[in-house]
Structures are given as structure tokens and as C-alpha cells.
C-alpha atoms as a PDB file:
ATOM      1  CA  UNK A   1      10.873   7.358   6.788  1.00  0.00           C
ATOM      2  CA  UNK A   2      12.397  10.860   6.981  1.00  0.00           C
ATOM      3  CA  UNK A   3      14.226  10.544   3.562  1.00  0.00           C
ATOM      4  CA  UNK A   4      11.068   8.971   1.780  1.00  0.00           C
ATOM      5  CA  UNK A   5       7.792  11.423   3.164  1.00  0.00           C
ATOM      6  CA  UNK A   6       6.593  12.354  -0.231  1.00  0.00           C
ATOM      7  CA  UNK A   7       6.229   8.280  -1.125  1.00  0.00           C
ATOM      8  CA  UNK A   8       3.245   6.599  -0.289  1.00  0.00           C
ATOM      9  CA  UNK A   9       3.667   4.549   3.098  1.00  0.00           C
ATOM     10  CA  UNK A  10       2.940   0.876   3.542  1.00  0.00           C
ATOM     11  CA  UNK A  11       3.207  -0.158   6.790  1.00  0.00           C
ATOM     12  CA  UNK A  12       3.981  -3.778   5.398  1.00  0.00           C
ATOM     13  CA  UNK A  13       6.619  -2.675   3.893  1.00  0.00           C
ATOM     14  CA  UNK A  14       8.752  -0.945   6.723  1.00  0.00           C
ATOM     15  CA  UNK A  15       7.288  -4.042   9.238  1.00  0.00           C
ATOM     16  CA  UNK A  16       8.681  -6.445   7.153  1.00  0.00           C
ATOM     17  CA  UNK A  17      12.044  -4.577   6.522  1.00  0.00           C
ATOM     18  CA  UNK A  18      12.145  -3.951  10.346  1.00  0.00           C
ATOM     19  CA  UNK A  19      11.824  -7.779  10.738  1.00  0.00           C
ATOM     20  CA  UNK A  20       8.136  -7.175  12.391  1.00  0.00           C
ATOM     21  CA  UNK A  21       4.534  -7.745  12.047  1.00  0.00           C
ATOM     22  CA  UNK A  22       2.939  -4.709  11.110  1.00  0.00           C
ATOM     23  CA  UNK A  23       0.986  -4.944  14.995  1.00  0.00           C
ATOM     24  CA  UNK A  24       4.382  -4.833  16.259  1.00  0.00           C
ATOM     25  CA  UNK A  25       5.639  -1.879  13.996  1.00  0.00           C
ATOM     26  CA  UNK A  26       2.474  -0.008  14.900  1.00  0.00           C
ATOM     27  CA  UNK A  27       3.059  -0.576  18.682  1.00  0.00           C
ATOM     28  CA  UNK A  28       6.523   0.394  18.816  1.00  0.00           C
ATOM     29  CA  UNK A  29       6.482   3.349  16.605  1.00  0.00           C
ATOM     30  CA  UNK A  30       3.330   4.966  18.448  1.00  0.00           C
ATOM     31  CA  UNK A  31       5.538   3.966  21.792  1.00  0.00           C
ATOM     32  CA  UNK A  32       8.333   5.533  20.576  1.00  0.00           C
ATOM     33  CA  UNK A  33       6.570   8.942  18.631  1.00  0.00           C
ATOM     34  CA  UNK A  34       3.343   9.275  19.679  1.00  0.00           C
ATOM     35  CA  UNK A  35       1.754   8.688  16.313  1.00  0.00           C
ATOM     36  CA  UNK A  36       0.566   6.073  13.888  1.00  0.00           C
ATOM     37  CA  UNK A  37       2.993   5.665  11.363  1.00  0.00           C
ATOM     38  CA  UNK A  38       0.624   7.681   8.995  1.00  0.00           C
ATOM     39  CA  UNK A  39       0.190  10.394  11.380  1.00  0.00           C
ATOM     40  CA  UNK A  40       3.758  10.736  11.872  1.00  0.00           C
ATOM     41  CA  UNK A  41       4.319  10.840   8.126  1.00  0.00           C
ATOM     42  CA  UNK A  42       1.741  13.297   7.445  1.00  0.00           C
ATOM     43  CA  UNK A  43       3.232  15.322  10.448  1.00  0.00           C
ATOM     44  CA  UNK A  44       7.071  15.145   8.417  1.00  0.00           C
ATOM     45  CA  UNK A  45       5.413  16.533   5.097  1.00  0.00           C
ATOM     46  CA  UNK A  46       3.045  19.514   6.726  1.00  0.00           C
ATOM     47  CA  UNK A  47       6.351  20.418   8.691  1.00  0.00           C
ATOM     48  CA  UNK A  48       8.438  20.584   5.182  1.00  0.00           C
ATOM     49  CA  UNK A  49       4.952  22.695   3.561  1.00  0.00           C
ATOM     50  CA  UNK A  50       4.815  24.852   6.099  1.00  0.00           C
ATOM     51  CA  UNK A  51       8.521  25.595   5.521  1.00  0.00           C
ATOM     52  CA  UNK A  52       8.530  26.016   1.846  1.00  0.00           C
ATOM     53  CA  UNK A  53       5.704  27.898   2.387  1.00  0.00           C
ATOM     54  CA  UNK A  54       7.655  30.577   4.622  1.00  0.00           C
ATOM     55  CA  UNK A  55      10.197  30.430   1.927  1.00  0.00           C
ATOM     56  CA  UNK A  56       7.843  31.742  -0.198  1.00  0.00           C
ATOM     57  CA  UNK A  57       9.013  30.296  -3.490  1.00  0.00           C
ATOM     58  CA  UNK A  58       5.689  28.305  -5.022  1.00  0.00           C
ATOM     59  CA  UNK A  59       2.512  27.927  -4.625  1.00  0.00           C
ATOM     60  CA  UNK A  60       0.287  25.834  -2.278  1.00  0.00           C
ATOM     61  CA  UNK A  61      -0.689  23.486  -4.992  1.00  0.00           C
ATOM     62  CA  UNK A  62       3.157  23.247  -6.327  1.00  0.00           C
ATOM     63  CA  UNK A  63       4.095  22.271  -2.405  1.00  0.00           C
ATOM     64  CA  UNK A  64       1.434  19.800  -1.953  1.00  0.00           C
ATOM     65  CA  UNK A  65       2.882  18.118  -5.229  1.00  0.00           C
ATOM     66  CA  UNK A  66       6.348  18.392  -3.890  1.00  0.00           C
ATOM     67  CA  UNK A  67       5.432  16.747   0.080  1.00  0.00           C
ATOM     68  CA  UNK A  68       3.548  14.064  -1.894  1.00  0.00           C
ATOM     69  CA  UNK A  69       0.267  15.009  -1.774  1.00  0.00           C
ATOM     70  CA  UNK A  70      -1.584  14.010  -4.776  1.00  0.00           C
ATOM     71  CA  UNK A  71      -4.744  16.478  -4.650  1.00  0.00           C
ATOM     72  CA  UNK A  72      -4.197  19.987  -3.831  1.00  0.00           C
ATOM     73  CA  UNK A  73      -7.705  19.774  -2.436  1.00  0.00           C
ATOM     74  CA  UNK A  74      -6.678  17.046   0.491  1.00  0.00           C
ATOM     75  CA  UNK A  75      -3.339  19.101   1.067  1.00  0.00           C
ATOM     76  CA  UNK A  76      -5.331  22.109   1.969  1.00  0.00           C
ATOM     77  CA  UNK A  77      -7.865  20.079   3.800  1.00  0.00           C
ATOM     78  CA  UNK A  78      -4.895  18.714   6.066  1.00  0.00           C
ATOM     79  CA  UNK A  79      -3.026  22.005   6.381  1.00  0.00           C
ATOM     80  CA  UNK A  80      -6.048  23.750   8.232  1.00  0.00           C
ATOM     81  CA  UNK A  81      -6.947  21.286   9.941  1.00  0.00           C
ATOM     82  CA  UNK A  82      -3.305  20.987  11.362  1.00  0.00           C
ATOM     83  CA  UNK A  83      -2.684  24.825  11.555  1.00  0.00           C
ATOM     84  CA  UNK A  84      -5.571  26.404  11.917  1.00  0.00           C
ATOM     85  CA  UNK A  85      -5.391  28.176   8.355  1.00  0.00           C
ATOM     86  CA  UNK A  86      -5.370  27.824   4.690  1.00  0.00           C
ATOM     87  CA  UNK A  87      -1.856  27.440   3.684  1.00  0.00           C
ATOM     88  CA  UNK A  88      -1.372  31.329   2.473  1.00  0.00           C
ATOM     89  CA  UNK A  89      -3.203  32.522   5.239  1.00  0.00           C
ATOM     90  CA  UNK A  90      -0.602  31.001   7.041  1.00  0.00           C
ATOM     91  CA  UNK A  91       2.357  31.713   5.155  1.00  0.00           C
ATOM     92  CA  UNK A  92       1.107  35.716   5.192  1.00  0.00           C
ATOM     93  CA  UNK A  93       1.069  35.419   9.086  1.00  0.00           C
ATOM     94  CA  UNK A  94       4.195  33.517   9.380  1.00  0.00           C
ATOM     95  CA  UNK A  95       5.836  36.387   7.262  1.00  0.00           C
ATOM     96  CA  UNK A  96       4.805  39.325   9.178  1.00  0.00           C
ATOM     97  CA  UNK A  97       5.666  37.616  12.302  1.00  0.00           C
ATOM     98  CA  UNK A  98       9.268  37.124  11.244  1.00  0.00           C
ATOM     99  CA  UNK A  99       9.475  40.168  10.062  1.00  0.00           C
ATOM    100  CA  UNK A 100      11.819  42.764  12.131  1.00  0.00           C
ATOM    101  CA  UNK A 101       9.843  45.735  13.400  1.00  0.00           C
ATOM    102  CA  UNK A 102      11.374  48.537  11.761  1.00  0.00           C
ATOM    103  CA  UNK A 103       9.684  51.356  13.907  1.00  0.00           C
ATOM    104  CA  UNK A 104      10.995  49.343  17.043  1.00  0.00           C
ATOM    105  CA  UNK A 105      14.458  49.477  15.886  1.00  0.00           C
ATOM    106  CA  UNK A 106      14.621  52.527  15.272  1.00  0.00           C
ATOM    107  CA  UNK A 107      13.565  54.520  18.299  1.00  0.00           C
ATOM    108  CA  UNK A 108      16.029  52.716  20.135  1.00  0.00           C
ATOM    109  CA  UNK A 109      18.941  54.085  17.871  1.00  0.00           C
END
């Protein structure tokens, strides 16, 4: 599931390769992470957005695209309501957080 985020998930499909009815799957998966196999998916790609967004190399629409998301719209729509934030609000805040305090550093020289 980790190698294949951006592709649509059918729980059918990983139940049967698992050798399970897709109750089963369901049960042991949420056992085992905590989350519906479509939560857990959706948490994987909003993890790699949020790091591409740090990275600061494309756009919010471009990063939806590349974590699967078909509509830029429900990307967004997910990425607040996980964070808290639009996805460049978030990004912006991320940045200046990571950045090194330069006053900081150097007083104590």
C-alpha cells in the first residue's frame, strides 16, 4: 500500500490478494493501524504533500496530481481539514519554523 498511494484503492483487491474477505481486511488493518484502509491511505499521501510541499518545488495543484488526487479542489479540502491550513499557508509556516534564527545565532558568537 505504501509503494502504490497515488492509485486508487479497492479494498477487494488487497482482501483478495491477502487471501481475505474484505470484513476481515477491514478488521485487521484498523486492528493493526488505527484506520480504515482509506483513511490510512489518505493519511500516506497528505504525509508525502505536506513534504513536497516543505520542499517547495511545485505547486499545490501539481502535488495533489502527483499523491493521486484527481481534483485540486478535494486535495485542498483534505489538507485543511487534516492540518488546519490551506496547503501554502502551511508550507509558509512550516518554512519559517525550520528556518535557523539568525539573530539567535549570532549573539551567542
Amino acid at each position: 500500500m505504501c509503494a502504490h498511494y497515488t492509485e486508487p484503492l479497492s479494498v477487494d483487491a488487497i482482501a483478495s490478494a491477502a487471501h481475505m474477505s474484505p470484513a476481515s481486511l477491514y478488521r485487521y488493518f484498523k486492528a493493526a493501524t488505527g484506520m480504515s484502509p482509506l483513511k490510512y491511505q489518505k493519511h500516506l499521501r497528505m504525509q508525502e504533500a505536506r513534504r513536497r510541499l516543505l520542499a517547495g518545488h511545485a505547486t499545490a495543484a501539481q502535488i495533489a496530481q502527483a499523491v493521486g488526487y484527481v481534483s485540486a479542489t478535494q486535495f485542498n479540502r483534505e489538507y485543511r481539514s487534516t492540518y488546519g491550513l490551506r496547503p501554502g499557508q502551511d508550507a509558509a509556516r512550516l518554512r519559517t519554523r525550520h528556518t535557523p534564527n539568525r539573530t539567535a545565532t549570532t549573539r551567542r558568537a
